[in-house]
C-alpha atoms as a PDB file:
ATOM      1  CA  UNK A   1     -11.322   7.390   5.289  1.00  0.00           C
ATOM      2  CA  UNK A   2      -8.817   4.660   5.388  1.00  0.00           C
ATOM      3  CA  UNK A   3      -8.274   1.519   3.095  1.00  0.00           C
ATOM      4  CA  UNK A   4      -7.037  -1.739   4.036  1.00  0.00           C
ATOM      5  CA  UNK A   5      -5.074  -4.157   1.441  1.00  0.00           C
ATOM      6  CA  UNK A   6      -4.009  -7.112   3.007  1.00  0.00           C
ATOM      7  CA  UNK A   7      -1.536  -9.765   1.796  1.00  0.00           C
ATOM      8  CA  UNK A   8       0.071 -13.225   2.487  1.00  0.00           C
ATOM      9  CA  UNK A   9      -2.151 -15.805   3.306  1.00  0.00           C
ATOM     10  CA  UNK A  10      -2.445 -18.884   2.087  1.00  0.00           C
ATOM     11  CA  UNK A  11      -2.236 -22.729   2.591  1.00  0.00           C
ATOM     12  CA  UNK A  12       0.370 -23.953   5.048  1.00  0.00           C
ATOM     13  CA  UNK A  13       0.849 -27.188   6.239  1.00  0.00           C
ATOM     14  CA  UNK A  14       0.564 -27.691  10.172  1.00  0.00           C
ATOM     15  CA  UNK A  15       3.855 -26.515  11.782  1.00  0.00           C
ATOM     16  CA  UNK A  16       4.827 -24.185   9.172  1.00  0.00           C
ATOM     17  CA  UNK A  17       4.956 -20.266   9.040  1.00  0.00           C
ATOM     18  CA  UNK A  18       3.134 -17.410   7.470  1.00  0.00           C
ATOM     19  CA  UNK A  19       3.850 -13.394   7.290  1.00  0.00           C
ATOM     20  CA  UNK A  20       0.518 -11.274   7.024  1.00  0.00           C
ATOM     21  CA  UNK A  21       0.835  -7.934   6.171  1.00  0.00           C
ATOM     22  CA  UNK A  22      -1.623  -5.094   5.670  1.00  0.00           C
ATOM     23  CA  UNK A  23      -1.156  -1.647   4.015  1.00  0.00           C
ATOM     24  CA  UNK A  24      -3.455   1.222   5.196  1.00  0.00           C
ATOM     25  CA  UNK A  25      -3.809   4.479   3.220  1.00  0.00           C
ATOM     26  CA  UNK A  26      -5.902   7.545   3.792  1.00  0.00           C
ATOM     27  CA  UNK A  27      -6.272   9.593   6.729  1.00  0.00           C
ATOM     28  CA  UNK A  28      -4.527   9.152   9.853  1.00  0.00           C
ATOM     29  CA  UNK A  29      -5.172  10.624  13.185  1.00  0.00           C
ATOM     30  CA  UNK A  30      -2.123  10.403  16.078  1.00  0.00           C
ATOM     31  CA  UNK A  31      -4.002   7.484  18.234  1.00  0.00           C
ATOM     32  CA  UNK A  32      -4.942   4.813  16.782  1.00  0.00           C
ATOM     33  CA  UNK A  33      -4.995   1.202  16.981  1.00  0.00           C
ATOM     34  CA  UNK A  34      -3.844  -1.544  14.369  1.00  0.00           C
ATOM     35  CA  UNK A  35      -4.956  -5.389  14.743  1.00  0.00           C
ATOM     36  CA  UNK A  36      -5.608  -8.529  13.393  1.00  0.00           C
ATOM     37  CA  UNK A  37      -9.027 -10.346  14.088  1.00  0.00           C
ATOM     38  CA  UNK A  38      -9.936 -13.852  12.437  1.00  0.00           C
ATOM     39  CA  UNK A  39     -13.127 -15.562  11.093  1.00  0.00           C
ATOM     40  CA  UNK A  40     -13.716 -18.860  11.097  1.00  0.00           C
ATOM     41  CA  UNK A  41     -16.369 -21.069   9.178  1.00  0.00           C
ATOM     42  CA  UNK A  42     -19.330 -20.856  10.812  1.00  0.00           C
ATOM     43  CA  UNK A  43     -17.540 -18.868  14.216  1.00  0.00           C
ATOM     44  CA  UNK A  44     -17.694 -15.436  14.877  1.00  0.00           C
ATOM     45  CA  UNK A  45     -15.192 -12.761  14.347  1.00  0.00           C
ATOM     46  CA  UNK A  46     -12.230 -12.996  17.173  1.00  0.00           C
ATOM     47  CA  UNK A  47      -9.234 -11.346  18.428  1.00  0.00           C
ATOM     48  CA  UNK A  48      -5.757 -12.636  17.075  1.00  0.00           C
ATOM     49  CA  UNK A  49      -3.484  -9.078  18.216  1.00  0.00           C
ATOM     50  CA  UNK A  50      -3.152  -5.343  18.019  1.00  0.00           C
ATOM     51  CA  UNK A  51      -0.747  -2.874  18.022  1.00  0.00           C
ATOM     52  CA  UNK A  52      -1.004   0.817  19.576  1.00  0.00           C
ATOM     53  CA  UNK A  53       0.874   3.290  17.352  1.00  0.00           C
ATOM     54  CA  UNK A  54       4.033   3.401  20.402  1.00  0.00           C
ATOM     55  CA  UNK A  55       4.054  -0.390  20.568  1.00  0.00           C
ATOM     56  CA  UNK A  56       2.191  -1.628  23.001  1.00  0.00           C
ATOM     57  CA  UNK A  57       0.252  -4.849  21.967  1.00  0.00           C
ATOM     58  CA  UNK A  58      -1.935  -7.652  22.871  1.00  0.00           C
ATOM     59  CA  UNK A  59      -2.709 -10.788  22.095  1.00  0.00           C
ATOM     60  CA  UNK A  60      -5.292 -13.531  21.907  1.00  0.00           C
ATOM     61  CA  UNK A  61      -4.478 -16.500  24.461  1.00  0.00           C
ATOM     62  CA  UNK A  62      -4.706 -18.778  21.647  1.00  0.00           C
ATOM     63  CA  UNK A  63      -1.438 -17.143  19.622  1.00  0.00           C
ATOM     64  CA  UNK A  64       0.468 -16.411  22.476  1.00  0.00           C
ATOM     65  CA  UNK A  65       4.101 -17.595  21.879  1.00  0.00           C
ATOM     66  CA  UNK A  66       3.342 -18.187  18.162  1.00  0.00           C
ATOM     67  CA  UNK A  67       1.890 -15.141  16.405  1.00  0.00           C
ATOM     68  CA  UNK A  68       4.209 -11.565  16.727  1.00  0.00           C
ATOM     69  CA  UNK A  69       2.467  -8.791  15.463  1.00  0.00           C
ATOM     70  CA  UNK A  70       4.368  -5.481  14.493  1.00  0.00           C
ATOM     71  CA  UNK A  71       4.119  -2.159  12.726  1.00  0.00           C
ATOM     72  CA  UNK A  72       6.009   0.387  10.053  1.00  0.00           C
ATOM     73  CA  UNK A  73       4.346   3.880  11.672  1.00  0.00           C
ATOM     74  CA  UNK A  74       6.180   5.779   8.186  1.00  0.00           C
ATOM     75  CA  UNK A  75       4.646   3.131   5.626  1.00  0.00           C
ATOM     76  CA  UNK A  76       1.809   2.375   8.194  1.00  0.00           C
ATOM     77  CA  UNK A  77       2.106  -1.705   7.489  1.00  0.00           C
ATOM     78  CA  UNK A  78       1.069  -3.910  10.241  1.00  0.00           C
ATOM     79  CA  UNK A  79       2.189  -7.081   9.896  1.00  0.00           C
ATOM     80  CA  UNK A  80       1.494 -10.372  11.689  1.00  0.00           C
ATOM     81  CA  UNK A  81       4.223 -13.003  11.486  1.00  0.00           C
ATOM     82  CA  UNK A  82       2.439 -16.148  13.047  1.00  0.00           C
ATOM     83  CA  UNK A  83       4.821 -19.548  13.680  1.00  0.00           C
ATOM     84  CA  UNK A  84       4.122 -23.151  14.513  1.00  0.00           C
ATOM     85  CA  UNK A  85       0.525 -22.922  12.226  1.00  0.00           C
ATOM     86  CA  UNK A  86      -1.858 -25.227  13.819  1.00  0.00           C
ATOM     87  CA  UNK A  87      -5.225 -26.243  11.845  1.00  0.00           C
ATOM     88  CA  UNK A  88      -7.322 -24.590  14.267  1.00  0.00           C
ATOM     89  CA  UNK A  89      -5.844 -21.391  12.743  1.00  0.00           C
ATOM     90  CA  UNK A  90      -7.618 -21.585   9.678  1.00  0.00           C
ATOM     91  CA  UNK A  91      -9.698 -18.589   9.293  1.00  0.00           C
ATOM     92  CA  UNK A  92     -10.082 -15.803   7.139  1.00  0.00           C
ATOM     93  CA  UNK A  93      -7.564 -13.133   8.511  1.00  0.00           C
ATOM     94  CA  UNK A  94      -9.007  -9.588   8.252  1.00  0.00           C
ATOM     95  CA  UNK A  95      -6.659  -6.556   8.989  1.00  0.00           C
ATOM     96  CA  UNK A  96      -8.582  -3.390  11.016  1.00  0.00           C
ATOM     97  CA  UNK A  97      -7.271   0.034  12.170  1.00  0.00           C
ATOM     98  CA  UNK A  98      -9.361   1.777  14.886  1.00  0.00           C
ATOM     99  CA  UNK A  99      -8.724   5.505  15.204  1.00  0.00           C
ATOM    100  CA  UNK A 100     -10.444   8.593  17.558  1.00  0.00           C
ATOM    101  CA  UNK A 101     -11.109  12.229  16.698  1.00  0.00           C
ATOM    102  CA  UNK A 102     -12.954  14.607  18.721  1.00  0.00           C
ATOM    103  CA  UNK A 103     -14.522  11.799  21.100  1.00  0.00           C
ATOM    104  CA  UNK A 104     -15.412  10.020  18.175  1.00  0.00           C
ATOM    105  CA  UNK A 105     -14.173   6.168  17.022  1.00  0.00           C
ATOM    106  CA  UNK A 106     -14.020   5.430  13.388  1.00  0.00           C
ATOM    107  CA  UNK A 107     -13.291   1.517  12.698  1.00  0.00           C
ATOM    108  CA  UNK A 108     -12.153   0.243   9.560  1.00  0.00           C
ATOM    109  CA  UNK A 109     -11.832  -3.220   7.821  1.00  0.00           C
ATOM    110  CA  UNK A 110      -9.801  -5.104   4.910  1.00  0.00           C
ATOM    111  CA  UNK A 111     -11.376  -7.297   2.885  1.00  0.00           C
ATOM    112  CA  UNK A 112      -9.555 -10.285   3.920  1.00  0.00           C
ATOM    113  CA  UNK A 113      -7.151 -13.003   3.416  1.00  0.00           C
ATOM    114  CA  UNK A 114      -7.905 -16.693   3.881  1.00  0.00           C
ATOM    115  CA  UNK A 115      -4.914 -18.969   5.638  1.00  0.00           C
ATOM    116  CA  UNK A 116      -5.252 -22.567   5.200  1.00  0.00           C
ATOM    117  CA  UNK A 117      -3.698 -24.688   8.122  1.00  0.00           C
ATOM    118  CA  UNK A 118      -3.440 -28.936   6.357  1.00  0.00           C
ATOM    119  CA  UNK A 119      -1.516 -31.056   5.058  1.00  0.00           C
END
């Protein structure tokens, strides 16, 4: 099992900057996956970035150049440090970690931290 706290959101006005972070605990396997996905009002669940545990990431066309996501592997933090807020990014921000053992995925969730993009 793993559990998710996330932390940081809030209102911004348009322009401005926020730092997300998330703290996992529990049980970690060597491969896995942390991310960021996004939910807004009445919109699915979508892609904002992940992080493999050596680095590699990806990101959403619509954060490109704006949104950095990073990880602490010893504290395992993920963090998503997202610039130049627009009001389109208002969503509810929900950290995930994906993991595999023995050919089999286990996907976790945080419960969620709501950014406000106004002025």
């Amino acid at each position: 099992q793993v559990q998710l706290v996330e932390s940081g959101g809030g209102l911004v006005q348009p322009g401005g900057s926020l730092r997300l972070s998330c703290a996992a605990s529990g049980t970690f396997f060597r491969r896995n996956v942390m991310g960021w996905y996004r939910q807004a009002p009445g919109k699915e669940r979508e892609l904002v970035a992940t992080i493999t545990t050596d680095g590699s990431t990806t990101y959403a066309d619509s954060v490109k150049g704006r949104c950095t996501i990073s990880r602490d592997n010893a504290k395992n933090t993920v963090f998503l440090q997202m610039n130049r807020l627009k009001p389109e990014d208002t969503a509810v921000y929900y950290c995930n970690v994906k993991q595999w053992y023995l050919g089999t995925a286990y996907d976790y969730w945080g419960q969620g931290t709501q950014v406000t993009v106004s002025s």
